[in-house]
Protein backbone atom coordinates (compact mmCIF):
# COMPACT_ATOMS: atom_id res chain seq x y z
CA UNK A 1 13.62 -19.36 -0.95
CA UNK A 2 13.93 -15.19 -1.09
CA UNK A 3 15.02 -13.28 1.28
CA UNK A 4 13.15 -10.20 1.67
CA UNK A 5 14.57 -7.17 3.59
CA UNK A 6 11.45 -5.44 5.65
CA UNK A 7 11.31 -2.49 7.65
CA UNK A 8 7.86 -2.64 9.02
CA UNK A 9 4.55 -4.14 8.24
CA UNK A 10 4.12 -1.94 4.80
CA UNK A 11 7.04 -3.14 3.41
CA UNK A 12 6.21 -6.47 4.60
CA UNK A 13 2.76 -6.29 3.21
CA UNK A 14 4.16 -5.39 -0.37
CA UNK A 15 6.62 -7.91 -0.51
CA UNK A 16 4.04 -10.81 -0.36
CA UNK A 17 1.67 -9.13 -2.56
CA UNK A 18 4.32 -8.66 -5.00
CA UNK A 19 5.56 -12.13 -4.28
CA UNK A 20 2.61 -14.35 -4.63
CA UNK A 21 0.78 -11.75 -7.34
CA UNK A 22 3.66 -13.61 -9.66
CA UNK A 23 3.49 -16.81 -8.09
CA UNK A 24 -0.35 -16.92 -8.75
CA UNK A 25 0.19 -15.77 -12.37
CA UNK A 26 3.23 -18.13 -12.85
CA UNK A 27 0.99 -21.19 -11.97
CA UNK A 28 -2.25 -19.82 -13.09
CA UNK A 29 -3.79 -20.72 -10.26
CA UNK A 30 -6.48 -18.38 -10.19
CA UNK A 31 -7.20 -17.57 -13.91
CA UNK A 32 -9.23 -14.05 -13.28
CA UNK A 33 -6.64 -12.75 -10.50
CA UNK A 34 -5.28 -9.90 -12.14
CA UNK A 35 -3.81 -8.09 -8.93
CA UNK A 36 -3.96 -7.44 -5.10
CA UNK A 37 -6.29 -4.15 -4.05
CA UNK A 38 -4.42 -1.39 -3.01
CA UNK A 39 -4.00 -1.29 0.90
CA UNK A 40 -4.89 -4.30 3.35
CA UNK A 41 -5.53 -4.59 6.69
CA UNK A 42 -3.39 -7.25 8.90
CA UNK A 43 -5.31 -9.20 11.82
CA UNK A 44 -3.45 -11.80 13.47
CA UNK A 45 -5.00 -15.54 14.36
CA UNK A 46 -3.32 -18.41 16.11
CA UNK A 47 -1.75 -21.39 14.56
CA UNK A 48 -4.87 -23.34 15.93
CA UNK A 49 -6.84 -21.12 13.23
CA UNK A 50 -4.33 -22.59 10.46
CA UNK A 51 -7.09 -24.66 8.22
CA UNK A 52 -9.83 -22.42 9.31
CA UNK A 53 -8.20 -20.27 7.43
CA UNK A 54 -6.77 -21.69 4.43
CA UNK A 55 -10.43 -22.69 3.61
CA UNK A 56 -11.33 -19.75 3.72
CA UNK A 57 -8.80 -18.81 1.68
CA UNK A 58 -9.57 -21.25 -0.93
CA UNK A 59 -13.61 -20.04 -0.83
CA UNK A 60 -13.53 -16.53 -0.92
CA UNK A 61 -14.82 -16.06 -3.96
CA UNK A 62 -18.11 -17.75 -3.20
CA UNK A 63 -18.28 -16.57 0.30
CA UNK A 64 -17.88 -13.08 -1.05
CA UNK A 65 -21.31 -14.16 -2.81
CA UNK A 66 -22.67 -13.75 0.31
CA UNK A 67 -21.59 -11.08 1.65
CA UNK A 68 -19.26 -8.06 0.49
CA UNK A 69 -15.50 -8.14 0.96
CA UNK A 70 -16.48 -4.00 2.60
CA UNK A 71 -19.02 -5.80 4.75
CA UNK A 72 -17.08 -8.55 5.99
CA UNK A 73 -13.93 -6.06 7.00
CA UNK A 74 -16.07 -3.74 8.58
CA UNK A 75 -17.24 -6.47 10.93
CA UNK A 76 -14.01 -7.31 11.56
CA UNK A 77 -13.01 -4.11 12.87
CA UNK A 78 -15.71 -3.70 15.52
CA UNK A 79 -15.13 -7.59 16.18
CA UNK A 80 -11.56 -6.22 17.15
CA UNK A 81 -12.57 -2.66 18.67
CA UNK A 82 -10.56 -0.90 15.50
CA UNK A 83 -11.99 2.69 15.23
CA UNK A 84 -12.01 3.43 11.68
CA UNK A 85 -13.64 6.06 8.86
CA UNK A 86 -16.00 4.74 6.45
CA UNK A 87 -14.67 7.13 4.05
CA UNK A 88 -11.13 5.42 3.47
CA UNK A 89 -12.91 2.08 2.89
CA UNK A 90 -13.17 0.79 -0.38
């Protein structure tokens, strides 16, 4: 178990992608990850949402087939009322 000091969500954020970056490369599960993006975006779900979302999880890659990872946040923001500028999206 770590224990990870965090001041807000940034530092948060950084710890886990720092964290599990070398626990994916450790156990090689994912044998083309080479890194997290730079930035994220946080949306919270309920617990009822839990293997709803680790599917998801586990099928990104082909669901991102389908549509773009840009596409799918930008509906997620206007699903959630986020005001946002297209510019500072990847």
């Amino acid at each position: 178990m770590w224990l990870i000091a965090v001041k807000g969500l940034c530092d948060l954020v950084k710890a886990i992608k720092v964290s599990s970056a070398v626990f994916i490369k450790e156990q090689g599960l994912f044998p083309k990850f080479k890194a997290w993006q730079e930035g994220y975006g946080a949306f919270t779900y309920s617990i009822q949402e839990k293997e709803t979302l680790i599917a998801y999880i586990k099928n990104q890659e082909a669901h991102h087939e389908k549509i773009s990872f840009k596409d799918e946040y930008i509906a997620l923001l206007k699903e959630h009322g986020i005001s946002f500028d297209e510019r500072y999206l990847l």
